[in-house]
Protein backbone atom coordinates (compact mmCIF):
# COMPACT_ATOMS: atom_id res chain seq x y z
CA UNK A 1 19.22 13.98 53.59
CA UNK A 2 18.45 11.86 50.69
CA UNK A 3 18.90 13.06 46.95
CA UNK A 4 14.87 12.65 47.01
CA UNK A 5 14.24 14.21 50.06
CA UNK A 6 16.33 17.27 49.12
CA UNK A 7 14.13 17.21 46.07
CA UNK A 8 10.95 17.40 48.03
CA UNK A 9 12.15 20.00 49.93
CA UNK A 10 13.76 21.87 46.93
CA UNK A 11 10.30 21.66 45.41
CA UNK A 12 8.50 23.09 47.95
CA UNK A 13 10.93 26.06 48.48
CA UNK A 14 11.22 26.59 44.56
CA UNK A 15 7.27 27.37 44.82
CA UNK A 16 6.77 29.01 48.16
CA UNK A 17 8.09 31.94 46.39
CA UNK A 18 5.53 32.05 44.17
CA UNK A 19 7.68 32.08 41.10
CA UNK A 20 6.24 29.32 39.18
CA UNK A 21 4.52 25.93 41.18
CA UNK A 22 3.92 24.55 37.81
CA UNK A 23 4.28 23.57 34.29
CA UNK A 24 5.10 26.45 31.97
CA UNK A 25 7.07 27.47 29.21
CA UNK A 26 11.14 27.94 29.33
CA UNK A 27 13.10 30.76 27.25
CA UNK A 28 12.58 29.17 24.02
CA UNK A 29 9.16 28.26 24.78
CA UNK A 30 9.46 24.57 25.16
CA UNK A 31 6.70 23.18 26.99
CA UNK A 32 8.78 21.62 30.81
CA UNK A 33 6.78 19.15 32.20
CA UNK A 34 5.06 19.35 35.60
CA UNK A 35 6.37 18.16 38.84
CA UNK A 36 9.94 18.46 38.20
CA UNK A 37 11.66 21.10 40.59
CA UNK A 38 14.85 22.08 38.55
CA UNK A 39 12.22 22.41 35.24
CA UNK A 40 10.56 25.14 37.87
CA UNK A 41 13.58 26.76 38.48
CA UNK A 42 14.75 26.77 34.92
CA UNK A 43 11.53 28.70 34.21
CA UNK A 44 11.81 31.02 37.08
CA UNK A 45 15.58 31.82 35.47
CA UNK A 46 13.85 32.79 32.29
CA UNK A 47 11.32 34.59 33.90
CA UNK A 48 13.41 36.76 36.35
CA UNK A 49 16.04 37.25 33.81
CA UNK A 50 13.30 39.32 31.84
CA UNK A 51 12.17 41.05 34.36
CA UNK A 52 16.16 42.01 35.86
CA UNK A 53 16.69 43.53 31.87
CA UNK A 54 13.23 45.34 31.83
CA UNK A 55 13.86 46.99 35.43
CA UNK A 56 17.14 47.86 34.58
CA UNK A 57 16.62 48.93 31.17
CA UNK A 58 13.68 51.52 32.03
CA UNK A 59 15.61 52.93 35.10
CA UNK A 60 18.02 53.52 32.09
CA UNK A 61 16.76 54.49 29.11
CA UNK A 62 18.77 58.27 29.29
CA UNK A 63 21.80 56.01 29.14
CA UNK A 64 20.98 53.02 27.12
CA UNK A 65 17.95 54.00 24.98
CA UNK A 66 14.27 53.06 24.79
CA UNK A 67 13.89 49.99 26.79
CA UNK A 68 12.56 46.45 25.04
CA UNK A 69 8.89 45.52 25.79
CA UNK A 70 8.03 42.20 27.87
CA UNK A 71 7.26 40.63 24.58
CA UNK A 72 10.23 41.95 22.39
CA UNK A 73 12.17 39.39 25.14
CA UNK A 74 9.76 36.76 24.50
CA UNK A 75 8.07 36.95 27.97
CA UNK A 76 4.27 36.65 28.72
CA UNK A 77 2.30 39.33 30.51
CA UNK A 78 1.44 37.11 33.68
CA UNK A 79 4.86 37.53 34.67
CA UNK A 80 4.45 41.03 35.58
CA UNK A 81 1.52 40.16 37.90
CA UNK A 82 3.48 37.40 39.53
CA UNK A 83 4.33 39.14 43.29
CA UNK A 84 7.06 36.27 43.38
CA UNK A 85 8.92 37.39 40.34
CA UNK A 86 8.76 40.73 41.88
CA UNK A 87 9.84 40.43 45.17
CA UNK A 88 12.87 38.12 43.95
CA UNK A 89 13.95 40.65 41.02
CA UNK A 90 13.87 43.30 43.79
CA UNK A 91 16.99 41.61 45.11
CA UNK A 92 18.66 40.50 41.89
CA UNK A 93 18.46 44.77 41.33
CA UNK A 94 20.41 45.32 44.52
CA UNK A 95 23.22 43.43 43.11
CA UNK A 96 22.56 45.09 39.32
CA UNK A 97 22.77 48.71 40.72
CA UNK A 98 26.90 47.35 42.44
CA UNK A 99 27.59 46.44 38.91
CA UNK A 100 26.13 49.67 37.57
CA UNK A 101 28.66 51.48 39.84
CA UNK A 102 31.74 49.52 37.82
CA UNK A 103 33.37 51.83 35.59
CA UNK A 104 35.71 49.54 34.40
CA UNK A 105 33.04 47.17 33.47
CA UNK A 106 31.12 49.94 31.95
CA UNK A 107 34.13 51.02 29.87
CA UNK A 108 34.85 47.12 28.58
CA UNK A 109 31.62 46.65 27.72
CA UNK A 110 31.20 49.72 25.64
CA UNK A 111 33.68 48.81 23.56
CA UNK A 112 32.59 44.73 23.47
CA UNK A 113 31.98 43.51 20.07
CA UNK A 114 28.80 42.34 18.74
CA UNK A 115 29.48 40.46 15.66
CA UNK A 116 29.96 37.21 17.36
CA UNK A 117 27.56 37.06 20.18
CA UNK A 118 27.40 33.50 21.18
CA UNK A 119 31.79 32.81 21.40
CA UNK A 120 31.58 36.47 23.38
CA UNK A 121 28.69 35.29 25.89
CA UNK A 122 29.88 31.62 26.31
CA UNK A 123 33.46 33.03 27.01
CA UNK A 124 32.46 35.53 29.85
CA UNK A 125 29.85 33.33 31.13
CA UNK A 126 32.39 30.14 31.70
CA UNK A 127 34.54 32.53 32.84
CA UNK A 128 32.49 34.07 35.88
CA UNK A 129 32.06 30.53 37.19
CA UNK A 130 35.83 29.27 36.25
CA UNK A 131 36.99 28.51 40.27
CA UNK A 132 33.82 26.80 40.72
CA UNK A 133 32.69 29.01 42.97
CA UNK A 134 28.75 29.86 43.14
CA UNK A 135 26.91 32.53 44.85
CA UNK A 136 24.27 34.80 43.74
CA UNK A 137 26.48 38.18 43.26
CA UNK A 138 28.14 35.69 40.47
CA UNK A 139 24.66 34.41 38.94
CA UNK A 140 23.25 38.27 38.74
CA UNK A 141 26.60 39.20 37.34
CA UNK A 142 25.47 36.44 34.59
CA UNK A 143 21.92 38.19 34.53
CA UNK A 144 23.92 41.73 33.92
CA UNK A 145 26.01 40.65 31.50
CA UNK A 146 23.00 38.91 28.93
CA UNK A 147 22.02 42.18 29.77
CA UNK A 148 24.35 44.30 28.41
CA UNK A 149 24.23 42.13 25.72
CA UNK A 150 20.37 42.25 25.23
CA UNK A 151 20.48 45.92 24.84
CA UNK A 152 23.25 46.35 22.48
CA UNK A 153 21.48 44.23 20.61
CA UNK A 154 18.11 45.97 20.92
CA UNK A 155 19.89 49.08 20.26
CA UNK A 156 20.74 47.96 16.60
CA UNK A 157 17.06 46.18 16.03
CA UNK A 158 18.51 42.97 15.89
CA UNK A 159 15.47 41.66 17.69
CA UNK A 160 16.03 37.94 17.13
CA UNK A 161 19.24 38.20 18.46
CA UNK A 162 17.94 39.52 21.67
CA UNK A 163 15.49 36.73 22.20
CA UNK A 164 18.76 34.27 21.57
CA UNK A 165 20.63 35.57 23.81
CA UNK A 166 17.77 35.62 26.67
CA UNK A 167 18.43 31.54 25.74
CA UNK A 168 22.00 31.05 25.81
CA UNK A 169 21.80 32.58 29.54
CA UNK A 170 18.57 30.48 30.54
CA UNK A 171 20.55 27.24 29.00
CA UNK A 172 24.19 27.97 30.85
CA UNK A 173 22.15 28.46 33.76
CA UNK A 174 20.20 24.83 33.28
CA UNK A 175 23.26 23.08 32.38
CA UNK A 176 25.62 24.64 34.93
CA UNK A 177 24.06 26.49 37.86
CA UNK A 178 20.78 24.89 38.37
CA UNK A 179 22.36 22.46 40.69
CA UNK A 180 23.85 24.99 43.23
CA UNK A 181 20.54 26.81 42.80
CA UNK A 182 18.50 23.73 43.81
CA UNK A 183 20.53 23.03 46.64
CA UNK A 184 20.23 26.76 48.18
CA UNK A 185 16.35 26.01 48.07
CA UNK A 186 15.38 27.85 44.72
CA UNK A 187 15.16 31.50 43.81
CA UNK A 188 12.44 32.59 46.66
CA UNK A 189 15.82 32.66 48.99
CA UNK A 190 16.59 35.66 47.71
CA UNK A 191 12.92 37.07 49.02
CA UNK A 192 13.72 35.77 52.04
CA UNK A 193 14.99 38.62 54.67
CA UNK A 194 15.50 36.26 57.18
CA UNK A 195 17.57 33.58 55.16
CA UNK A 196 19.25 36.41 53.70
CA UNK A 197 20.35 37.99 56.92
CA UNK A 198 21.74 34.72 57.73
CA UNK A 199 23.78 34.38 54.34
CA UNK A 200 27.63 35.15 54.97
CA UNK A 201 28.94 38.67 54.19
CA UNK A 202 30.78 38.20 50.80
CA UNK A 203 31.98 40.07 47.89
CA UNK A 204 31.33 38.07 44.72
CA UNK A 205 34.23 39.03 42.05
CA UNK A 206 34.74 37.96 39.56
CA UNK A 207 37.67 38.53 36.52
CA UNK A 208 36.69 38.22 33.03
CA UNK A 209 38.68 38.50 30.08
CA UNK A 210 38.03 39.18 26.94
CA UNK A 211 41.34 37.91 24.82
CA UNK A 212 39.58 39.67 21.35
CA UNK A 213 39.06 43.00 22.91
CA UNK A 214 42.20 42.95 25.22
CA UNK A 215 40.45 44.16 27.89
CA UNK A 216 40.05 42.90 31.56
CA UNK A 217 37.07 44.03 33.48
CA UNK A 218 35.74 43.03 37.45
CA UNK A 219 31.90 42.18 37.92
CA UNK A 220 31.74 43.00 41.58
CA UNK A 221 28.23 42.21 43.27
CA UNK A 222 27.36 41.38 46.82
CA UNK A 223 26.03 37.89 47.64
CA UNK A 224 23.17 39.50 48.19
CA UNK A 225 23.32 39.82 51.43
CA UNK A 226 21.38 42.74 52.39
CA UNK A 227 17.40 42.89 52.97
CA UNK A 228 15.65 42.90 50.35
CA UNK A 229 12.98 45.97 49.73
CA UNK A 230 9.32 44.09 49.32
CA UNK A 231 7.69 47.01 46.87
């Protein structure tokens, strides 16, 4: 298949899902321009990222305090009401609840620091993807981490922080993922029982290290592989 016909088809799998089929906003709220199918899925990162942190932070809030409103992450009320964001996040929570389950991770990033956010994220996020290796229990363990981050951040009102780092993740994701993610068909796979039944059985695991905290951690998350609940 051509480089333009995988387009084509990328484009009309990126909006079958119902994610976004046109021009919108990304995390920083730069207009993307219409027609361009890895500008969709950039958006669709932003906008499923913010939904993966609210679900997870109100299931939550007993262990990680009040959770951040829709807005506080710079989102837009229409994403709620999008049935393609849902159905999608729905998965990417499957995946969330494995890392959950990670005590080691829990314990490392207790302790993580916050005073230099950016060299921190950049440094675990380069790190999950180090072999080269791409599958979606390694892009959700980039959602969980920005995450983790987001509410630690939160926690301590630093509320333009938590916006930034929404970005940085949106941005690694553009600049280094968005291929791979193009090429599986878009984000809608993941709402896809049937393509998802046919993905292969793997454990996505990944090491991180953190040379300033001395501490080495696992982000463990199946490659989504399971069906995916539709409520």
């Amino acid at each position: 298949m051509s480089e333009g016909a995988s387009g084509d088809a990328a484009g009309v799998n990126a909006g079958a899902g119902g994610v976004a089929t046109a021009g919108g906003e990304d995390s920083a709220g730069r207009a993307v321009r219409r027609g361009s199918v890895s500008d969709h899925i950039n958006v669709q990162a932003g906008q499923l990222l913010r939904r993966f942190i609210l679900d997870r932070a109100e299931s939550e809030t007993e262990t990680v305090g009040p959770a951040p409103t829709l807005e506080e992450l710079g989102g837009s009320p229409a994403e709620q009401e999008d049935k393609g964001v849902i159905e999608v996040a729905n998965c990417l929570r499957l995946i969330g609840d494995e890392l959950d389950r990670d005590q080691k991770l829990q314990e490392m990033i207790r302790n993580m620091p916050i005073e230099s956010p950016r060299e921190l994220f950049m440094r675990v996020a380069i790190q999950i993807f180090a072999d080269g290796t791409f599958n979606w229990g390694r892009v959700v363990a980039l959602f969980y981490f920005a995450y983790r981050l987001v509410m630690k951040a939160y926690s301590r009102q630093l509320l333009d922080i938590v916006k930034t780092i929404i970005s940085w993740a949106v941005d690694f994701i553009r600049e280094h993922v968005i291929q791979w993610i193009r090429e599986q068909g878009g984000w809608h796979l993941l709402a896809d029982e049937r393509a998802i039944q046919n993905l292969a059985k793997a454990q996505s695991t990944t090491t991180i290290s953190l040379s300033s905290s001395k501490q080495t951690a696992r982000l463990e998350g199946p490659d989504c592989c399971l069906p995916c609940s539709k409520g």
